[in-house]
C-alpha atoms as a PDB file:
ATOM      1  CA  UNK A   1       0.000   0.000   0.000  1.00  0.00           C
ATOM      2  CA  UNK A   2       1.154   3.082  -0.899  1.00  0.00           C
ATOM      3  CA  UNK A   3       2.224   5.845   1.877  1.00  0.00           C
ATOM      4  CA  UNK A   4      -0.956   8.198   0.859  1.00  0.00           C
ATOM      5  CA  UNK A   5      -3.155   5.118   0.819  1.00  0.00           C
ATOM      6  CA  UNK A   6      -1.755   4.632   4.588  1.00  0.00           C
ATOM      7  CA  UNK A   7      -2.264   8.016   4.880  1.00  0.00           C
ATOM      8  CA  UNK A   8      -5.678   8.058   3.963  1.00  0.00           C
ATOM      9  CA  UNK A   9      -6.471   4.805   5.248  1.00  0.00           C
ATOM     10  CA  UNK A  10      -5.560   6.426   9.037  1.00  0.00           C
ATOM     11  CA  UNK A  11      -7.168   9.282   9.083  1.00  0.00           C
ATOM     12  CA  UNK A  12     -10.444   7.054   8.613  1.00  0.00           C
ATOM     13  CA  UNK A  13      -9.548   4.791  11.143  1.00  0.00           C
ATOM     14  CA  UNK A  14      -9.387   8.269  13.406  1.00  0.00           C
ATOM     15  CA  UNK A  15     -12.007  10.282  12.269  1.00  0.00           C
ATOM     16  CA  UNK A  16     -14.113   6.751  13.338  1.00  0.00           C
ATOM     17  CA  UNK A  17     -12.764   7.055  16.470  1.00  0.00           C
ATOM     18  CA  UNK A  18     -13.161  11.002  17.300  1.00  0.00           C
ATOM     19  CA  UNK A  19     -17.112   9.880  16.545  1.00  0.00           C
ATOM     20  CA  UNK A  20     -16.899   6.935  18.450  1.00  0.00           C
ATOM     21  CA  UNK A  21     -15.624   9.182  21.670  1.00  0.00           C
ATOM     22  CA  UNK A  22     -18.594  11.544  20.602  1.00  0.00           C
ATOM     23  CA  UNK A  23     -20.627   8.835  21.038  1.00  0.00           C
ATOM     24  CA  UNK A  24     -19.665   7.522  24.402  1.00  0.00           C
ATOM     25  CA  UNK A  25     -19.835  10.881  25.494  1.00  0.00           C
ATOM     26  CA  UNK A  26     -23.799  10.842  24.596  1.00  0.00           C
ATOM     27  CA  UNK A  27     -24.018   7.715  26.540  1.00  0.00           C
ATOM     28  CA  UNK A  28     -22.673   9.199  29.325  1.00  0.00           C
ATOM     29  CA  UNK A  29     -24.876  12.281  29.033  1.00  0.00           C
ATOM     30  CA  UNK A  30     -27.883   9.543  29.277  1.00  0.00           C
ATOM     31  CA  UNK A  31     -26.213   6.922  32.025  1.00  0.00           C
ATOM     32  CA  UNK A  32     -25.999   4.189  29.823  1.00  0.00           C
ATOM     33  CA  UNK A  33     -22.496   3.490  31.184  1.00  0.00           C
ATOM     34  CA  UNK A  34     -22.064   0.317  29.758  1.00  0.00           C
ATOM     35  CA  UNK A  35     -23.257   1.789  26.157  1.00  0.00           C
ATOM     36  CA  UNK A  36     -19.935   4.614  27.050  1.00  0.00           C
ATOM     37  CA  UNK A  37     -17.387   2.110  28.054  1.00  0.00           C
ATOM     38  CA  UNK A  38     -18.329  -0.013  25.008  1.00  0.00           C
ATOM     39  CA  UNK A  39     -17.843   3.010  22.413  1.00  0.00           C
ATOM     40  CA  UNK A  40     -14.879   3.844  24.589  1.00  0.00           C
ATOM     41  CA  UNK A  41     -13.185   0.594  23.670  1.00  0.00           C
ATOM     42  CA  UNK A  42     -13.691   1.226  20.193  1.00  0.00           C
ATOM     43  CA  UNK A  43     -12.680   4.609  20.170  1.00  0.00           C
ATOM     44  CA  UNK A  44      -9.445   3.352  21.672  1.00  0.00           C
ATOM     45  CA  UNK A  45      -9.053  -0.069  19.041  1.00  0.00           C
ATOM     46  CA  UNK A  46      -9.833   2.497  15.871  1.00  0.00           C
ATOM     47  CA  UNK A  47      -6.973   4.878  17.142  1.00  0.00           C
ATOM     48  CA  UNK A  48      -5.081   2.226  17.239  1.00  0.00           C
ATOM     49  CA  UNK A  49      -5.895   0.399  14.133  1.00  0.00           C
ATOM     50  CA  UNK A  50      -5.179   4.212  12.808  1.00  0.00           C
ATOM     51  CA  UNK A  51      -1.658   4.574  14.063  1.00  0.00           C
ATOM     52  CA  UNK A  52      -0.831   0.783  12.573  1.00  0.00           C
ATOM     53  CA  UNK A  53      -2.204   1.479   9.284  1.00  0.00           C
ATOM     54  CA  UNK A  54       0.854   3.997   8.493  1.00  0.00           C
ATOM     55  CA  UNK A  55       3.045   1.191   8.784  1.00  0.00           C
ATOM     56  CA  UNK A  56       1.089  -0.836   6.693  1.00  0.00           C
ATOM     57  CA  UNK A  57      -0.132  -3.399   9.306  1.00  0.00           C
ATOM     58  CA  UNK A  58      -3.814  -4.555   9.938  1.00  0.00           C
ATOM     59  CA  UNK A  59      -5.513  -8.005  11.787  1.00  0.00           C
ATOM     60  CA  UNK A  60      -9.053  -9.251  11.494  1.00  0.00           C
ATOM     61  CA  UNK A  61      -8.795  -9.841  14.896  1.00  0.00           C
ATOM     62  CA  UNK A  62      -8.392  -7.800  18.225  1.00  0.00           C
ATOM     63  CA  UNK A  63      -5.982  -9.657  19.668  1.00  0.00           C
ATOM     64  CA  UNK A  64      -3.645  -9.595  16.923  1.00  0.00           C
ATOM     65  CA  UNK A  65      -4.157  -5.459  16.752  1.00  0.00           C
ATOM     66  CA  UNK A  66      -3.638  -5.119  20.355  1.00  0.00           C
ATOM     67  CA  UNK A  67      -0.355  -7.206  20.380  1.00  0.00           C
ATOM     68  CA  UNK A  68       1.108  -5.289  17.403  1.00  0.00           C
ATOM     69  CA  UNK A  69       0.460  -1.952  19.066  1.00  0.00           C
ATOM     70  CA  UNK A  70       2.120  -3.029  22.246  1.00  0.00           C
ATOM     71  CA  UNK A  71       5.304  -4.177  20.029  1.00  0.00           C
ATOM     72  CA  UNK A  72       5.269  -0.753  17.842  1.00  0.00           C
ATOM     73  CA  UNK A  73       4.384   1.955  19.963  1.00  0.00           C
ATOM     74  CA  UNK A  74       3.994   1.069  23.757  1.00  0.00           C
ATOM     75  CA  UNK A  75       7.429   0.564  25.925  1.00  0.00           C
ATOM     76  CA  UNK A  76       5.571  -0.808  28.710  1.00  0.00           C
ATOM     77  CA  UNK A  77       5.895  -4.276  30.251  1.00  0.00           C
ATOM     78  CA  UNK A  78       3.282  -6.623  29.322  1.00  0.00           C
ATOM     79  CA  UNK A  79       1.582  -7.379  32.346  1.00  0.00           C
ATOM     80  CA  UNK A  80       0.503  -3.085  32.851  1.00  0.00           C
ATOM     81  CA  UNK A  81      -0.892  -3.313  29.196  1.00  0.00           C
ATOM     82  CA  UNK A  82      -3.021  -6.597  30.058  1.00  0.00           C
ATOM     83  CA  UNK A  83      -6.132  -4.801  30.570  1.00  0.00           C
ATOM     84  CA  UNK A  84      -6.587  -4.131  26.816  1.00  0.00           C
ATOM     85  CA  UNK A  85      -7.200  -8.047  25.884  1.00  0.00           C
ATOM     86  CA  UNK A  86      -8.810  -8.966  29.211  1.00  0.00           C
END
């Protein structure tokens, strides 16, 4: 894929998640905490599915998005990032 493509491809990924965080903040607004925390999480996965896409990487699966986030961009040990899969 082509750097613009990535480019492109990320600012997607983070406009989704700007709405996404727009949208837990409307569930919060109404109490529907669950509704928040849910729209939260995928706030958080599209920014990061945003930030992988310039170096070309995506995963159909979670687990396989989380992990390559936490080997590209977070200098943490493993155990203090567990949270994200659990």
């Amino acid at each position: 894929m082509l750097h613009e493509d990535r480019k492109a491809l990320s600012k997607l990924r983070l406009d989704n998640a700007k709405m996404l965080l727009k949208s837990a903040q409307a569930m919060i607004d109404l109490e529907d905490y669950k509704s928040a925390a849910n729209r939260s999480y995928y706030a958080i996965f599209n920014a990061m599915r945003a930030e992988l896409a310039i170096l070309g990487i995506d995963h159909k699966k979670h687990k396989g998005i989380i992990s390559d986030f936490r080997i590209h961009f977070i200098k943490l040990e493993k155990h203090l990032t567990d949270i994200l899969i659990t």
